[in-house]
C-alpha atoms as a PDB file:
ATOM      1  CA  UNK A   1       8.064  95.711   2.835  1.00  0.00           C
ATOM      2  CA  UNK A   2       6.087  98.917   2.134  1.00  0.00           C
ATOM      3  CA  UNK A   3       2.488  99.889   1.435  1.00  0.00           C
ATOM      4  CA  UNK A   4       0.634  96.627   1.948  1.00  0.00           C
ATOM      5  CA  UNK A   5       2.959  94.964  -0.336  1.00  0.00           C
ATOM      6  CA  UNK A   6       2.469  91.045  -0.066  1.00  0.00           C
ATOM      7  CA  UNK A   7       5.496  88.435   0.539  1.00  0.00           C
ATOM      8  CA  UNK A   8       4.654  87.404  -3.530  1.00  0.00           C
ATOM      9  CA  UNK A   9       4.955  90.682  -4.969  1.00  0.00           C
ATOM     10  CA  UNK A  10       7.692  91.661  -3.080  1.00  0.00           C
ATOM     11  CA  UNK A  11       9.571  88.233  -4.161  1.00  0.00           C
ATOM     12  CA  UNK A  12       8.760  89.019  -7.992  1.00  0.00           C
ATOM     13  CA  UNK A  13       9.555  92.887  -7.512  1.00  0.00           C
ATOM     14  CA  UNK A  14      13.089  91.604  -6.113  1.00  0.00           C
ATOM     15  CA  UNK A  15      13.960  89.152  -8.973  1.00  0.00           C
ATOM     16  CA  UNK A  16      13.246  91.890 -11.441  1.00  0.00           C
ATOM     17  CA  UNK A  17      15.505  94.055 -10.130  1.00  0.00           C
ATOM     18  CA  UNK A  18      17.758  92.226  -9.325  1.00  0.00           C
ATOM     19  CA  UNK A  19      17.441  90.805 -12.852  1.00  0.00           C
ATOM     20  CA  UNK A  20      18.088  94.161 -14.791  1.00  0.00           C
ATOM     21  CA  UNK A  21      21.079  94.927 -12.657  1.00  0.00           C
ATOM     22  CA  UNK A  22      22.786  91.565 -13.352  1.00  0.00           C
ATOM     23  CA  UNK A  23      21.871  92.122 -17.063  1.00  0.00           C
ATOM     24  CA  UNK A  24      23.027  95.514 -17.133  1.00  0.00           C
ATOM     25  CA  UNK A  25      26.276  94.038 -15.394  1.00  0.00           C
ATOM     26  CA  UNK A  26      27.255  91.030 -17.652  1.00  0.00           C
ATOM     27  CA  UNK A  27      26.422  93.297 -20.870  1.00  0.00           C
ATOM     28  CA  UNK A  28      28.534  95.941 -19.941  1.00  0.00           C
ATOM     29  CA  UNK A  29      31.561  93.621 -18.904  1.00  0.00           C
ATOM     30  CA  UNK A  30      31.545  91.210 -21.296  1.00  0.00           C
ATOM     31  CA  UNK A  31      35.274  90.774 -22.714  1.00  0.00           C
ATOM     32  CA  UNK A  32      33.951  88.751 -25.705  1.00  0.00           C
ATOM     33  CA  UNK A  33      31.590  91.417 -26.878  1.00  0.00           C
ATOM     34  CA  UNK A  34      32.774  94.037 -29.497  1.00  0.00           C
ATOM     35  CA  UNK A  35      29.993  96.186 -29.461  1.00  0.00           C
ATOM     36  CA  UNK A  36      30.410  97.435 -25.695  1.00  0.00           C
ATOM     37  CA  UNK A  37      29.811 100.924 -25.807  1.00  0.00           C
ATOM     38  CA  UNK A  38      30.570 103.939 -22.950  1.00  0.00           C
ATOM     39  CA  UNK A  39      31.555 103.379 -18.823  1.00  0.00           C
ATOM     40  CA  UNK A  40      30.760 100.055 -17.614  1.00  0.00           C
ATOM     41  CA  UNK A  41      30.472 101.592 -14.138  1.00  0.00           C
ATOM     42  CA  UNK A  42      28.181 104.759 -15.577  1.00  0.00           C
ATOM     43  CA  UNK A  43      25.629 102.087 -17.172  1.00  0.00           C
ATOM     44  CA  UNK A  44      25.620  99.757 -13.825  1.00  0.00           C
ATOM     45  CA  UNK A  45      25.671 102.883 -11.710  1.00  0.00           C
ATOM     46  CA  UNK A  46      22.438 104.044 -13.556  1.00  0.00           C
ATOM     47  CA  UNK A  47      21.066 100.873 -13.225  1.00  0.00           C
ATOM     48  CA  UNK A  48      21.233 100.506  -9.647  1.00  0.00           C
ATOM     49  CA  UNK A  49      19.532 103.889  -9.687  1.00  0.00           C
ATOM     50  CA  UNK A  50      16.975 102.826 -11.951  1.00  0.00           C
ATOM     51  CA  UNK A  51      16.403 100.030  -9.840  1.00  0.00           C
ATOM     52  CA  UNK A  52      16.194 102.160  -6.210  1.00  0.00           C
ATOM     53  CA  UNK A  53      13.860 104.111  -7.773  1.00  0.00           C
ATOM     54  CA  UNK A  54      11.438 101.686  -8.931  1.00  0.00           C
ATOM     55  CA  UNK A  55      11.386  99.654  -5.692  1.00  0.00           C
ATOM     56  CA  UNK A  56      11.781 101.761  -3.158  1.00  0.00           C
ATOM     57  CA  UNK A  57       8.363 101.821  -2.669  1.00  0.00           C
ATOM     58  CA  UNK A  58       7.739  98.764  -2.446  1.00  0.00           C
ATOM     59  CA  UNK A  59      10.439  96.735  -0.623  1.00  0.00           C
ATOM     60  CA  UNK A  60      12.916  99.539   0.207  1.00  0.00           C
ATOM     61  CA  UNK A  61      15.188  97.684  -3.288  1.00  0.00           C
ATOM     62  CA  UNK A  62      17.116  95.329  -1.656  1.00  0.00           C
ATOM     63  CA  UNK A  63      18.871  93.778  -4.972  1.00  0.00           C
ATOM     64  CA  UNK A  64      21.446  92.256  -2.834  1.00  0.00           C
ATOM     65  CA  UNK A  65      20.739  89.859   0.394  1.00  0.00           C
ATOM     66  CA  UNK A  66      23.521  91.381   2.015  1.00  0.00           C
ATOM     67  CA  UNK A  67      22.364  94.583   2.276  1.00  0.00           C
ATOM     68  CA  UNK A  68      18.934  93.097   4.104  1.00  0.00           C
ATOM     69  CA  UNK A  69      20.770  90.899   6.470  1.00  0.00           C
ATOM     70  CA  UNK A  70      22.012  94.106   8.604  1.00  0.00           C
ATOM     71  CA  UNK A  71      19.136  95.690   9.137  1.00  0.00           C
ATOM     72  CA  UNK A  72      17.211  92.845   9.923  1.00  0.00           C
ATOM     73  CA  UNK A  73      19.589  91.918  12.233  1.00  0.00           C
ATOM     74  CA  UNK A  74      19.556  95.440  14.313  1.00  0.00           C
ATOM     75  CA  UNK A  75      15.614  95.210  14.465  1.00  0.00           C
ATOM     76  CA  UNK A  76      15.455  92.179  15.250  1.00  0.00           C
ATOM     77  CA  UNK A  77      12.738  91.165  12.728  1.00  0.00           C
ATOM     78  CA  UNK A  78      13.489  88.212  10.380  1.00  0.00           C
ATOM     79  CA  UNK A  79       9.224  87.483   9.357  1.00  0.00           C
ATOM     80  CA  UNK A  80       9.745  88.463   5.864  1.00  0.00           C
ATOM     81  CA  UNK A  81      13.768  88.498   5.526  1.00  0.00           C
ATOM     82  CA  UNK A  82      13.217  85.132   2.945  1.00  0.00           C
ATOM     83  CA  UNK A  83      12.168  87.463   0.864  1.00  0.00           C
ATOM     84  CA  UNK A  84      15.021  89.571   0.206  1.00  0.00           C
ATOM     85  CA  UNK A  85      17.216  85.940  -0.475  1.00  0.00           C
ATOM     86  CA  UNK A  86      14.715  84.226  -2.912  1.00  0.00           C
ATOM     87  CA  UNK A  87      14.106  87.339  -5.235  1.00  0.00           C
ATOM     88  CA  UNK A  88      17.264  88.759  -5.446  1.00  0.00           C
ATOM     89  CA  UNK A  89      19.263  84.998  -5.925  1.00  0.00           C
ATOM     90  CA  UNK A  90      16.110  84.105  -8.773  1.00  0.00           C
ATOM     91  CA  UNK A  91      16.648  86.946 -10.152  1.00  0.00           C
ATOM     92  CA  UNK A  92      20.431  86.365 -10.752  1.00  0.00           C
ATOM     93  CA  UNK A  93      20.166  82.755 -11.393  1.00  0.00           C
ATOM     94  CA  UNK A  94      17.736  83.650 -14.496  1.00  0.00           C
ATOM     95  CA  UNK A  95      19.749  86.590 -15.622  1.00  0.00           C
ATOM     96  CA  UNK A  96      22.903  84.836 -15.861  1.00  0.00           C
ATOM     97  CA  UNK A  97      20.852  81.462 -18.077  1.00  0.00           C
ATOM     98  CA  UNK A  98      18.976  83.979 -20.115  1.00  0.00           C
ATOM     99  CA  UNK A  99      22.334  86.124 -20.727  1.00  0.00           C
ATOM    100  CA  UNK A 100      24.842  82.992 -21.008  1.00  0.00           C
ATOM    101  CA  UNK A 101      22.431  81.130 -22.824  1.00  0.00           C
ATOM    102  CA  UNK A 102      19.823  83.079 -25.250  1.00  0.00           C
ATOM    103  CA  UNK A 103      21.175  86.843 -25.612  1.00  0.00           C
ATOM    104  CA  UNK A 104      25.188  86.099 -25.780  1.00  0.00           C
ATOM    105  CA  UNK A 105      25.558  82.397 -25.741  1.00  0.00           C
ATOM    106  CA  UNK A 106      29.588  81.254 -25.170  1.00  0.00           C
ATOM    107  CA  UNK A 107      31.038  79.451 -28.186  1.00  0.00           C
ATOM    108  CA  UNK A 108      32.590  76.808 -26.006  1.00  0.00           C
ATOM    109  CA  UNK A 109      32.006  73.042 -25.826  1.00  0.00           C
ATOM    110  CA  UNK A 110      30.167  71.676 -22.610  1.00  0.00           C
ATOM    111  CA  UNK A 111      33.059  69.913 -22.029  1.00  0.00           C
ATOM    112  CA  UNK A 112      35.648  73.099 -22.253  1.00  0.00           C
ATOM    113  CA  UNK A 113      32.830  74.810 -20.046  1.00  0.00           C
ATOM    114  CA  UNK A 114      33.070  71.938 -17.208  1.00  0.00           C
ATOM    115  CA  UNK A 115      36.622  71.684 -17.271  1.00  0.00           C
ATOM    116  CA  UNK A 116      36.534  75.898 -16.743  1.00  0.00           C
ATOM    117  CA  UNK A 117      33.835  74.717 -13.817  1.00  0.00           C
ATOM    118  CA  UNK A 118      36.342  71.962 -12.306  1.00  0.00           C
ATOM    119  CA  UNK A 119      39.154  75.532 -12.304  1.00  0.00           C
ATOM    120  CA  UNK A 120      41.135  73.863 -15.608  1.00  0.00           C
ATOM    121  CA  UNK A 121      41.156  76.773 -17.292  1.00  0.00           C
ATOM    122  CA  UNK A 122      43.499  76.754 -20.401  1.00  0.00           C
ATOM    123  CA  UNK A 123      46.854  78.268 -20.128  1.00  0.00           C
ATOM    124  CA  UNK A 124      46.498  80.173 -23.296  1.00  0.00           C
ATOM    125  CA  UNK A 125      42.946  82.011 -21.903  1.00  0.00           C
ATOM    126  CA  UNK A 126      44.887  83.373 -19.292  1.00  0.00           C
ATOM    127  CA  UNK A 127      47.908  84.437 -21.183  1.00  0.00           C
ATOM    128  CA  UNK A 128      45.825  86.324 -23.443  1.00  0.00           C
ATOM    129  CA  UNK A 129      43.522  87.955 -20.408  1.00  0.00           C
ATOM    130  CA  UNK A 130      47.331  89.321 -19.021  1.00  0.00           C
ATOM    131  CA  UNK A 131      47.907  90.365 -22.298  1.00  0.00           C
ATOM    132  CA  UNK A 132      44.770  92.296 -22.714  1.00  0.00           C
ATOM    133  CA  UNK A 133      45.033  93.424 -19.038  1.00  0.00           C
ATOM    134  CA  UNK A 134      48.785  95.142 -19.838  1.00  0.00           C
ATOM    135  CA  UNK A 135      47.968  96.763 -22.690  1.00  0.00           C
ATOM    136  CA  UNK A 136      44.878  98.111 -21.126  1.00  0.00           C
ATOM    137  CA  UNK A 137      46.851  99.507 -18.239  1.00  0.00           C
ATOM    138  CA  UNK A 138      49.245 100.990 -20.838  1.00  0.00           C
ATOM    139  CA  UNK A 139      46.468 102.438 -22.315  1.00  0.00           C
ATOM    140  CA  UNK A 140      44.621 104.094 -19.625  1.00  0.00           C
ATOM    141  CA  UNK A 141      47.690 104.927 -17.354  1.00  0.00           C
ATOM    142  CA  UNK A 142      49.316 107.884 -17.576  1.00  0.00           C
ATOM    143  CA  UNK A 143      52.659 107.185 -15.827  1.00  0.00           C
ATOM    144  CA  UNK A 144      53.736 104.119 -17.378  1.00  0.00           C
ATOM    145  CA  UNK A 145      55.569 103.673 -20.950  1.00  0.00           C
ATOM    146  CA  UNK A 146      55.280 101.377 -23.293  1.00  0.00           C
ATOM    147  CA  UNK A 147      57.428  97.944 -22.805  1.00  0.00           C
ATOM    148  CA  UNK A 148      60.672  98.850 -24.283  1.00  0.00           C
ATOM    149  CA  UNK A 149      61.177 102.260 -23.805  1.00  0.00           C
ATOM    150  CA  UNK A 150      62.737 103.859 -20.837  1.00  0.00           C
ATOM    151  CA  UNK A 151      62.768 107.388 -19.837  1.00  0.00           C
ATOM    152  CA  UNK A 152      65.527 110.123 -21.469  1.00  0.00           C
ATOM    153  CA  UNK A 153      67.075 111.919 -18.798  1.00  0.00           C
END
């Protein structure tokens, strides 16, 4: 932590980071929104650096435990490391309700959502993902052709 930043702010600077970029990463990846707009990787990409530079002064913007665990572990110094678990994983935890829940709620049953939880996903969610997966490497791929057609020589 930076300038006499204490253990609390640096906690609730953490979850809000963390919270915009796992905002920014469910809206821009969302298969069952229509409106999605522009790169996916250019909005969380500007995110992350919207994030860095707001909290670099204060914690050094950790937004990921991972990336704290290293360094504390080749100083050595572990007195604050909670820090950079509890925001970042609060931060997630209350994206993800406020995203799944209030801004984009899922139009499936509790009980189709626990069977998804248990791994019973339906066969028929998965043959449409492949299908929307082919045609969008037919799409954005160059060198393949369309399913039925094969090259003139």
């Amino acid at each position: 932590m930076h300038n006499d930043t204490t253990p609390g702010q640096a906690v609730t600077v953490e979850l809000f980071l963390t919270f915009q970029l796992v905002l920014c990463i469910f809206a821009s990846t969302d298969d069952q929104r229509s409106d999605n707009v522009g790169s996916p990787a250019l909005s969380i990409g500007l995110s992350v650096a919207a994030g860095h530079l707001l909290g670099i002064h204060y914690t050094g913007c950790s937004m990921n435990p991972a990336r704290s665990f290293a360094p504390a572990v080749i100083v050595g110094d572990f007195s604050a490391h909670w820090v950079f678990w509890l925001g970042p994983l609060a931060g997630a935890v209350v994206a993800s309700l406020i995203y799944n829940y209030i801004l984009f709620p899922h139009t499936k049953t509790l009980s189709e959502r626990l069977a998804i939880f248990k791994g019973f996903e339906p066969e028929e969610d998965w043959e449409e993902r492949d299908v929307r997966r082919r045609q969008s490497m037919e799409l954005h791929s160059p060198q393949t052709l369309p399913r039925g057609m094969t090259e003139k020589v």
